[in-house]
Protein backbone atom coordinates (compact mmCIF):
# COMPACT_ATOMS: atom_id res chain seq x y z
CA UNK A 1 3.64 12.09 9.17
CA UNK A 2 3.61 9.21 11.47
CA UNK A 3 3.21 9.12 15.21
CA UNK A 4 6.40 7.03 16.67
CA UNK A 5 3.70 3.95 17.11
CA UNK A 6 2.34 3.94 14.23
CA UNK A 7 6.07 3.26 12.35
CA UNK A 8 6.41 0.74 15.04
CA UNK A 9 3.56 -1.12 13.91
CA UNK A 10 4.09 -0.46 10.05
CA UNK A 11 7.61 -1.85 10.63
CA UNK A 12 6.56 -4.78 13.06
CA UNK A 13 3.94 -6.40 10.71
CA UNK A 14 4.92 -8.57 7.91
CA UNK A 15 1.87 -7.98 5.67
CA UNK A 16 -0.77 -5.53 4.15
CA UNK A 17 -3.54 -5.11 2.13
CA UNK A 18 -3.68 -2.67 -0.44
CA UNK A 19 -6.89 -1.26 -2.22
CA UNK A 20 -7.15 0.05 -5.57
CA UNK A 21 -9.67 1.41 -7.38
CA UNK A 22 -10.74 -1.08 -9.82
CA UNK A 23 -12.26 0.30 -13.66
CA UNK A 24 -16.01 0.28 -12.64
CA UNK A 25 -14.88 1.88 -9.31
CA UNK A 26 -15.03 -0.46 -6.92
CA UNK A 27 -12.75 -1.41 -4.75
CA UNK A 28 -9.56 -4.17 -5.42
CA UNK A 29 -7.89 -4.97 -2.44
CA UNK A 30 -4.60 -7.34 -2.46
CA UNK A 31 -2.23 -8.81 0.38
CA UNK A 32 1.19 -7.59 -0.09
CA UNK A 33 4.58 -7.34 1.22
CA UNK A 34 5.77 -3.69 1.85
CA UNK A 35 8.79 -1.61 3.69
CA UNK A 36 8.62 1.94 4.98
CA UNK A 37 11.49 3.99 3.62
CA UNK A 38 12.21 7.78 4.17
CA UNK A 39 8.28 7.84 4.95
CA UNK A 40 6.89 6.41 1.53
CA UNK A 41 6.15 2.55 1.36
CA UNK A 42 7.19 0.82 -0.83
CA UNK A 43 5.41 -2.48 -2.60
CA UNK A 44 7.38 -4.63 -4.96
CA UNK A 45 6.30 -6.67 -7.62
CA UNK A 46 7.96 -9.98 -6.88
CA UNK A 47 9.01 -13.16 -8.43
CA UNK A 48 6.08 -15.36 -7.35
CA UNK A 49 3.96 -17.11 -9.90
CA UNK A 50 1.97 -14.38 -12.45
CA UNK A 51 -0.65 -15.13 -14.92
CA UNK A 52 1.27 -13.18 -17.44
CA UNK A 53 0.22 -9.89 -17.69
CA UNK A 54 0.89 -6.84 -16.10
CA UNK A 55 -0.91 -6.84 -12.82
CA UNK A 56 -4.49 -5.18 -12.09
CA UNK A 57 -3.06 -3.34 -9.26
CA UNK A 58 -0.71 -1.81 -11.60
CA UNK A 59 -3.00 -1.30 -14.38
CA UNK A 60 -5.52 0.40 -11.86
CA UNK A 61 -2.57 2.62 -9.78
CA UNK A 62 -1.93 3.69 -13.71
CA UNK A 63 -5.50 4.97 -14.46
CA UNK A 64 -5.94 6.57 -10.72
CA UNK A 65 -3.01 6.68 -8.64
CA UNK A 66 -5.33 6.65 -5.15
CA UNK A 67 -4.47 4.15 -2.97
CA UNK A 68 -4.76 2.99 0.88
CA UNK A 69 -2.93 0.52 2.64
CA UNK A 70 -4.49 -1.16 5.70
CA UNK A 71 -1.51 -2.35 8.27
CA UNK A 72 -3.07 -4.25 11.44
CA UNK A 73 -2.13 -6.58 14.48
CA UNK A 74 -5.28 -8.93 15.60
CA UNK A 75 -4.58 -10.66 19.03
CA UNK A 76 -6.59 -12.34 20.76
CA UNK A 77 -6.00 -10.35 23.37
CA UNK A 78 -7.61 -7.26 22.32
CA UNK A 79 -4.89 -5.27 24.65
CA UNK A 80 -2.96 -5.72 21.30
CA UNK A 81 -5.00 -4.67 18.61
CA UNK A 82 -4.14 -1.90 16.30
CA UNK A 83 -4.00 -0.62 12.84
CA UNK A 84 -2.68 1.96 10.52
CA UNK A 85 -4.39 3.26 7.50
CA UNK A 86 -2.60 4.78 4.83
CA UNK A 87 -4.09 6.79 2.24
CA UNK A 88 -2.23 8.43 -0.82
CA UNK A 89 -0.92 8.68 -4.04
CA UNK A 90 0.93 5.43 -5.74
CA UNK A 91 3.36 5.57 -8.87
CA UNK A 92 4.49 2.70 -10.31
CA UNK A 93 8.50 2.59 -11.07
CA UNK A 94 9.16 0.83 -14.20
CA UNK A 95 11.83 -0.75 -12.52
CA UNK A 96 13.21 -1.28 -9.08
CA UNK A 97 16.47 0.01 -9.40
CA UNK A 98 14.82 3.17 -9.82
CA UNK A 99 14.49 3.46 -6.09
CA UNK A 100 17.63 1.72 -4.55
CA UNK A 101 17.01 2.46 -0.46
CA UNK A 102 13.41 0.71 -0.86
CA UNK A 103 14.89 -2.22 -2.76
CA UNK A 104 17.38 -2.64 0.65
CA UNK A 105 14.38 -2.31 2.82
CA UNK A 106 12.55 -4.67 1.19
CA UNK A 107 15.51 -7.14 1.40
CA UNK A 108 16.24 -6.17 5.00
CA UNK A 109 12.56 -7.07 5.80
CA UNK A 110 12.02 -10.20 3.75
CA UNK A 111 14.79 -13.04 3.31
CA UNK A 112 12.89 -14.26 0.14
CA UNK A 113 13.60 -11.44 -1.57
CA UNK A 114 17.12 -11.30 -1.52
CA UNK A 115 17.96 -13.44 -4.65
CA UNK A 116 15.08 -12.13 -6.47
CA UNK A 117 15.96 -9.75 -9.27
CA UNK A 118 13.41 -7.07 -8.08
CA UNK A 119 15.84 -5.05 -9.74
CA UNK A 120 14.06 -5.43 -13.09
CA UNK A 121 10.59 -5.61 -12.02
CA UNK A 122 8.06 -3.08 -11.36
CA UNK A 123 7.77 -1.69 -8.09
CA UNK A 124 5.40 0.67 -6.24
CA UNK A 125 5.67 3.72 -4.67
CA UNK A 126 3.06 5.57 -2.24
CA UNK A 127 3.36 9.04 -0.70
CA UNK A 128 1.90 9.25 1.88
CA UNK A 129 -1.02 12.03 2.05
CA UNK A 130 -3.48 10.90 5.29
CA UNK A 131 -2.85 8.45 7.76
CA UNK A 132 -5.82 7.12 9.68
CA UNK A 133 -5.16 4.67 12.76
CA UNK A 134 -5.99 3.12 16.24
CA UNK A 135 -5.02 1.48 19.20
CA UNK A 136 -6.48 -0.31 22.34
CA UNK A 137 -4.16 1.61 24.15
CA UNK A 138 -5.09 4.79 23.20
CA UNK A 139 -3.41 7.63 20.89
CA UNK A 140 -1.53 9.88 23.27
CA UNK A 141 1.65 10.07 20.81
């Protein structure tokens, strides 16, 4: 589903922002950490500080599972600039265990994750169903 720059870029950038749609329909968007395994993305939810409650990105991925995640490299030297836009459906896995080649992916990507126990915490899965993107350099793959 990907063109070979696209993954580059998903894979090169550290960060993302992913909208949900929010109860009265608007739009929620959130930074988060991801990783890109067998072509779904995973997004965990991590040990940093909570205000207690289950998260409104999960509670809104629960109610309606559409999602997009915006990937994107500014540089000020516009040469560089690109994004990827991924639009699809997100489930939310009760645990992270549940999906054990995202959990290593996430680990592989992000050294701060390695002694969490994301094992036990929720994590989030999108398939993939439309990806939208662009390049200064053009889109010839």
């Amino acid at each position: 589903m990907f063109a070979s720059w696209e993954l580059a870029l998903i894979h090169e950038c550290r960060a993302g922002r992913l909208a949900t749609i929010a109860p009265d329909g608007r739009p929620a968007t959130v930074p988060v950490c991801y990783a890109e395994s067998g072509g779904r993305l995973a997004i965990p939810v991590d040990e940093k500080p909570k205000q207690g409650r289950k998260l409104a990105r999960i509670r809104n991925i629960e109610r309606d599972p559409r999602v997009s995640l915006l990937i994107d490299r500014y540089d000020d030297d516009w040469t560089r600039l690109a994004w990827v836009r991924i639009d699809g459906e997100a489930s939310v896995h009760d645990r992270g265990d549940a999906w054990t080649a995202a959990l290593n992916a996430l680990r592989d990507r992000y050294h701060q994750y390695r002694d969490m126990r994301l094992e036990e915490l929720p994590m989030v899965e999108i398939q993939p169903s439309r990806v939208v993107s662009w390049r200064w350099q053009g889109d010839d793959e």
